[in-house]
Structure formats: C-alpha cells, structure tokens
Protein backbone atom coordinates (compact mmCIF):
# COMPACT_ATOMS: atom_id res chain seq x y z
CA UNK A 1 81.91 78.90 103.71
CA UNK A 2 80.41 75.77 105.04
CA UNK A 3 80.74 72.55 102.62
CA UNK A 4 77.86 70.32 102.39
CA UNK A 5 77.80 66.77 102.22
CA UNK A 6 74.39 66.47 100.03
CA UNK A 7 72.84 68.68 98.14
CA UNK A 8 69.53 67.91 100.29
CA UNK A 9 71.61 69.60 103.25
CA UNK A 10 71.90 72.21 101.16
CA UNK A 11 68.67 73.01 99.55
CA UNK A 12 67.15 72.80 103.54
CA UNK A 13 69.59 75.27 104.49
CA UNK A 14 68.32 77.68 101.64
CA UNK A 15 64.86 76.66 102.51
CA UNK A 16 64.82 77.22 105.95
CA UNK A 17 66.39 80.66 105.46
CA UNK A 18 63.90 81.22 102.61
CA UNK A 19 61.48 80.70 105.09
CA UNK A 20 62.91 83.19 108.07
CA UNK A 21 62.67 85.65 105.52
CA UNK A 22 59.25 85.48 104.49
CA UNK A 23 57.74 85.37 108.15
CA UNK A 24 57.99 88.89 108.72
CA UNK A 25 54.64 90.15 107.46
CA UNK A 26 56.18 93.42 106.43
CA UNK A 27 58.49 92.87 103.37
CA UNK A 28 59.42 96.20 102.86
CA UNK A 29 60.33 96.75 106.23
CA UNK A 30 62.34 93.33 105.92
CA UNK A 31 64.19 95.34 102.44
CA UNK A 32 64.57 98.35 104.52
CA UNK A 33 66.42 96.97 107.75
CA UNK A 34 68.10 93.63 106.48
CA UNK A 35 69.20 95.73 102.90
CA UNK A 36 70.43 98.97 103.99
CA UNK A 37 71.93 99.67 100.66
CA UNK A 38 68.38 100.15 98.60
CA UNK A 39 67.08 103.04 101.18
CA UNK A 40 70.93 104.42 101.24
CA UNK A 41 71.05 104.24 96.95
CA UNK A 42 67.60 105.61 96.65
CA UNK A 43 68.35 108.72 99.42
CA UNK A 44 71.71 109.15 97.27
CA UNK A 45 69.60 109.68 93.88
CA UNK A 46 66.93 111.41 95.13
CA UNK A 47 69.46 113.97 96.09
CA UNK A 48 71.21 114.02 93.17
CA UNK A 49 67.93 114.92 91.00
CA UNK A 50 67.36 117.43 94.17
CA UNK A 51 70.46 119.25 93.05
CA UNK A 52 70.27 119.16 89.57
CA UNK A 53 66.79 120.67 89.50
CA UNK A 54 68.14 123.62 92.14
CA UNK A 55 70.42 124.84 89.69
CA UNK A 56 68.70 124.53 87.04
CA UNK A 57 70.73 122.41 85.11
CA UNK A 58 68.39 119.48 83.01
CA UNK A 59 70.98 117.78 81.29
CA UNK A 60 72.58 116.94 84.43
CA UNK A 61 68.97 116.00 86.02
CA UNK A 62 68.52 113.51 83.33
CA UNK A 63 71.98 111.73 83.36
CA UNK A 64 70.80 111.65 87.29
CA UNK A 65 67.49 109.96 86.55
CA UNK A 66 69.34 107.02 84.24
CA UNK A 67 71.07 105.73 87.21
CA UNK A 68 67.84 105.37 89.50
C-alpha cells in the first residue's frame, strides 16, 4: 500500500479515482463489469429461490429470500 506524505495527496488520489468512476455514463454497467460479485451473488440467489419453489418446499424458499 502506498504511504502518503499529506493527507491532500491523499484525498486527490481518492478524488481522482472518484472521478474515473463516475465518467462512465452507465453506472450499472460500471457495478456489473468492475463488481463481478453483485451479478455472481444475485445469479446464486435467484437460483436458490428457483429450487426451492421446484420442489415445493416454502420454508426453504423463505430462509432463501432472507439472504437476498
């Protein structure tokens, strides 16, 4: 991890990285590619509610639905 100096080297460091983020116009396709985990996590409950509703089971599908 780089040490800085002052904490104005640091605070333009966040800033300008702030600022890469936020010119993509699309933010959700910014979450989608740069945060593979939250398209990964929501596939993984979808199919967990997917299962518990094909056999029938509604307990199970609503433990599922606490962890989305």
């Amino acid at each position: 991890m780089k040490k800085f100096k002052t904490s104005a080297e640091k605070a333009q460091l966040q800033e300008a990285s702030l600022n890469q983020l936020l010119a993509e116009k699309n933010l959700l396709r910014n979450a989608f590619v740069h945060y593979t985990h939250v398209p990964l996590g929501l596939m993984v409950a979808g199919l967990m509610l997917l299962t518990s509703w094909l056999v029938n089971r509604p307990l199970l599908r609503l433990d599922n639905a606490l962890f989305i």
